[in-house]
Each structure stands twice: as C-alpha cells, then as structure tokens.
C-alpha atoms as a PDB file:
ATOM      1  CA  UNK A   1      97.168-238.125 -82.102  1.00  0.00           C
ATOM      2  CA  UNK A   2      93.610-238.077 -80.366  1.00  0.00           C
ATOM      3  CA  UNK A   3      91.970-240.508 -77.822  1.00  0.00           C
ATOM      4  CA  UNK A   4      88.492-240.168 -78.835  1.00  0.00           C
ATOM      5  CA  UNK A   5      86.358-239.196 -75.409  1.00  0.00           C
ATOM      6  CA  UNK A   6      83.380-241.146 -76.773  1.00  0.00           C
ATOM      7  CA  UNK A   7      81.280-240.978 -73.280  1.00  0.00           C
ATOM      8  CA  UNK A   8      81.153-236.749 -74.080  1.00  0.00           C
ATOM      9  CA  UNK A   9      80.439-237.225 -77.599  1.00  0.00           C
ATOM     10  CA  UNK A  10      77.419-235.345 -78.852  1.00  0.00           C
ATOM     11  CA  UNK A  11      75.305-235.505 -81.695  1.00  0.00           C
ATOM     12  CA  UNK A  12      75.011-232.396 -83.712  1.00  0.00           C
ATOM     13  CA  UNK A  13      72.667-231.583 -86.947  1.00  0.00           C
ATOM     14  CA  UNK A  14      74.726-229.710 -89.953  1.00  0.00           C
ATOM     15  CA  UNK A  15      73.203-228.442 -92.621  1.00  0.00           C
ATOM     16  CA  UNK A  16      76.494-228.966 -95.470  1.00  0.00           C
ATOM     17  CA  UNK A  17      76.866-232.441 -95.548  1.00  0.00           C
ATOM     18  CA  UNK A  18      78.901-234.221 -98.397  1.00  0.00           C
ATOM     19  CA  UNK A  19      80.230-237.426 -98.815  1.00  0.00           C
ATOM     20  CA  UNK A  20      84.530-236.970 -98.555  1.00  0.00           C
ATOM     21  CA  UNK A  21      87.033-238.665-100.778  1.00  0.00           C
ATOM     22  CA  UNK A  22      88.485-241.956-100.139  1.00  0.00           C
ATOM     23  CA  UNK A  23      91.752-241.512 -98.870  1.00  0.00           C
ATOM     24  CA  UNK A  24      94.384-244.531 -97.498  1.00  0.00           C
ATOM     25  CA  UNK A  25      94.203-245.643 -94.047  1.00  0.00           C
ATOM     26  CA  UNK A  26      96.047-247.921 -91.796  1.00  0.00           C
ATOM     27  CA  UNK A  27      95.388-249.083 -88.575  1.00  0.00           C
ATOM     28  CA  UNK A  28      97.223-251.204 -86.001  1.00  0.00           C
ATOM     29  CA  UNK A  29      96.447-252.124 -82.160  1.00  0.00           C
ATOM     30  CA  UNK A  30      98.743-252.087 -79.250  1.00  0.00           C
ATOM     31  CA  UNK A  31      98.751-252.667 -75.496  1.00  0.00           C
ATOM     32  CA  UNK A  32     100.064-249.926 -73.255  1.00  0.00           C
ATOM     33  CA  UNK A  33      99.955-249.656 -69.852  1.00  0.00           C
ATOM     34  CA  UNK A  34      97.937-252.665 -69.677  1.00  0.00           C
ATOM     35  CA  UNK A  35      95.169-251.026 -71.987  1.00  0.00           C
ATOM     36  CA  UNK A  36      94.687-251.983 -75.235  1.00  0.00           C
ATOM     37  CA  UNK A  37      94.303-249.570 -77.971  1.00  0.00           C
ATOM     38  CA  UNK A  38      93.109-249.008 -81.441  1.00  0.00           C
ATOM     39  CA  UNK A  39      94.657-246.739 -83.945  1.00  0.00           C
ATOM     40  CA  UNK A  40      93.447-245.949 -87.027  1.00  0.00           C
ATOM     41  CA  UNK A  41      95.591-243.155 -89.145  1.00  0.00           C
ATOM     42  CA  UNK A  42      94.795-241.641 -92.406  1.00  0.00           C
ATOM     43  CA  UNK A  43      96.551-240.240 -95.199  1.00  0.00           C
ATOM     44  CA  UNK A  44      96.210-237.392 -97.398  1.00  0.00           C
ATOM     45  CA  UNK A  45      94.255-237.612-100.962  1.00  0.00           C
ATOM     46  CA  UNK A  46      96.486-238.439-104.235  1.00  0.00           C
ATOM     47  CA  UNK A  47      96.774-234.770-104.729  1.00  0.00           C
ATOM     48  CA  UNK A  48      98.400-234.060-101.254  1.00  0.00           C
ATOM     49  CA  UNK A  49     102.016-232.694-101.582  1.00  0.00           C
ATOM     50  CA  UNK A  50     103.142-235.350 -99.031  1.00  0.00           C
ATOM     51  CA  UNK A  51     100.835-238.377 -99.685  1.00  0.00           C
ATOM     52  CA  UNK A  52     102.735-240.798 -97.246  1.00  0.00           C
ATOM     53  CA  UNK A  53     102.028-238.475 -94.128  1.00  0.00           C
ATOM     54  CA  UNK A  54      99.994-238.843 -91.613  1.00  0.00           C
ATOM     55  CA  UNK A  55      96.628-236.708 -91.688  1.00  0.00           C
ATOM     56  CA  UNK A  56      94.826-237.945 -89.222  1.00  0.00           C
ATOM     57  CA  UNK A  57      95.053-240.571 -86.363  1.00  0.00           C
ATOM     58  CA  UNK A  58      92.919-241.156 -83.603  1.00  0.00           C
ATOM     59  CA  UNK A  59      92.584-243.752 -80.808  1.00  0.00           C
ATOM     60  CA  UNK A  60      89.902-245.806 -79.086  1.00  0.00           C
ATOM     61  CA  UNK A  61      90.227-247.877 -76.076  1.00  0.00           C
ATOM     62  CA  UNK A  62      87.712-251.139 -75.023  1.00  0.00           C
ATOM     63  CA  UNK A  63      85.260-248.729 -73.744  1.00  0.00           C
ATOM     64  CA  UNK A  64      85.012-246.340 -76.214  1.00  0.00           C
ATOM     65  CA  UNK A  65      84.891-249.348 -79.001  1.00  0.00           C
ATOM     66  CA  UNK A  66      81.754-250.227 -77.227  1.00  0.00           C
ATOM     67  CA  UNK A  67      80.303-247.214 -77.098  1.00  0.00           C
ATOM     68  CA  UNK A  68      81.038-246.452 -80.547  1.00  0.00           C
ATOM     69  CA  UNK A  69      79.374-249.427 -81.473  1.00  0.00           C
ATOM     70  CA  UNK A  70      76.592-249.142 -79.523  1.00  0.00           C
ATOM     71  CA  UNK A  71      76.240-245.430 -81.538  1.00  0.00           C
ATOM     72  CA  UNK A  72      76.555-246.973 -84.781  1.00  0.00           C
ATOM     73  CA  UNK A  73      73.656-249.409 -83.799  1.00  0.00           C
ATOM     74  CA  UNK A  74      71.612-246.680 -83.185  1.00  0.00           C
ATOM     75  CA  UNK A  75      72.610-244.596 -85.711  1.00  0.00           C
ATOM     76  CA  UNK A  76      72.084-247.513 -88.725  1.00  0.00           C
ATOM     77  CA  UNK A  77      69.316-249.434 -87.356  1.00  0.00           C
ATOM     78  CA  UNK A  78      71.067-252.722 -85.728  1.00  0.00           C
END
C-alpha cells in the first residue's frame, strides 16, 4: 500500500500517453489513529492470471483529499 504525499507531487509532461483499460476497483474508508483515511484498491484486467488480487492500492488522508481536489480543479477547469 501507498499514502500518496500529495504536497511533493509534481507535474510532469510525457510524451506516450494512452488512455488504460478499465479494470475493477473498490474502495473503503477507515479511521486510524484518529485520522481518517481513504483507500481505493484496484484489480487486475479480465486477462490477469489472478483477477481477484490486489494491483494497486493507495491512500489519501483529509489533507491530501484537498489537495487533490484542489489539482483536479486546476487541472479540468473548475
């Protein structure tokens, strides 16, 4: 698992972009240690060997939910 650190994320230009597959997620949200989290987890594409595993999960915490939104904002316009 990952804790995004949103305040040190940086903006990079690539020049291979593509639009990914659609894959399953799930997320849930917790408390712990008197913080409360976000998780979002992902699963492999249909033509994973284990589809029902965990690919990716990451975490994000009041202040990075605000931060990521205030980066989406920017990023689309709002």
């Amino acid at each position: 698992m990952a804790k995004i650190e949103i305040q040190k994320i940086k903006r990079i230009e690539k020049q291979n972009n593509r639009v990914h597959l659609d894959v399953r997620a799930t997320y849930t949200s917790f408390t712990y240690n008197g913080a409360k989290y976000f998780q979002i987890d992902t699963y492999g594409t249909i033509n994973r060997e284990h589809t029902e595993k965990i690919s990716q999960s990451f975490q994000i915490d009041i202040e990075s939910a605000k931060a990521l939104i205030g980066l989406l904002n920017k990023e689309f316009g709002e």
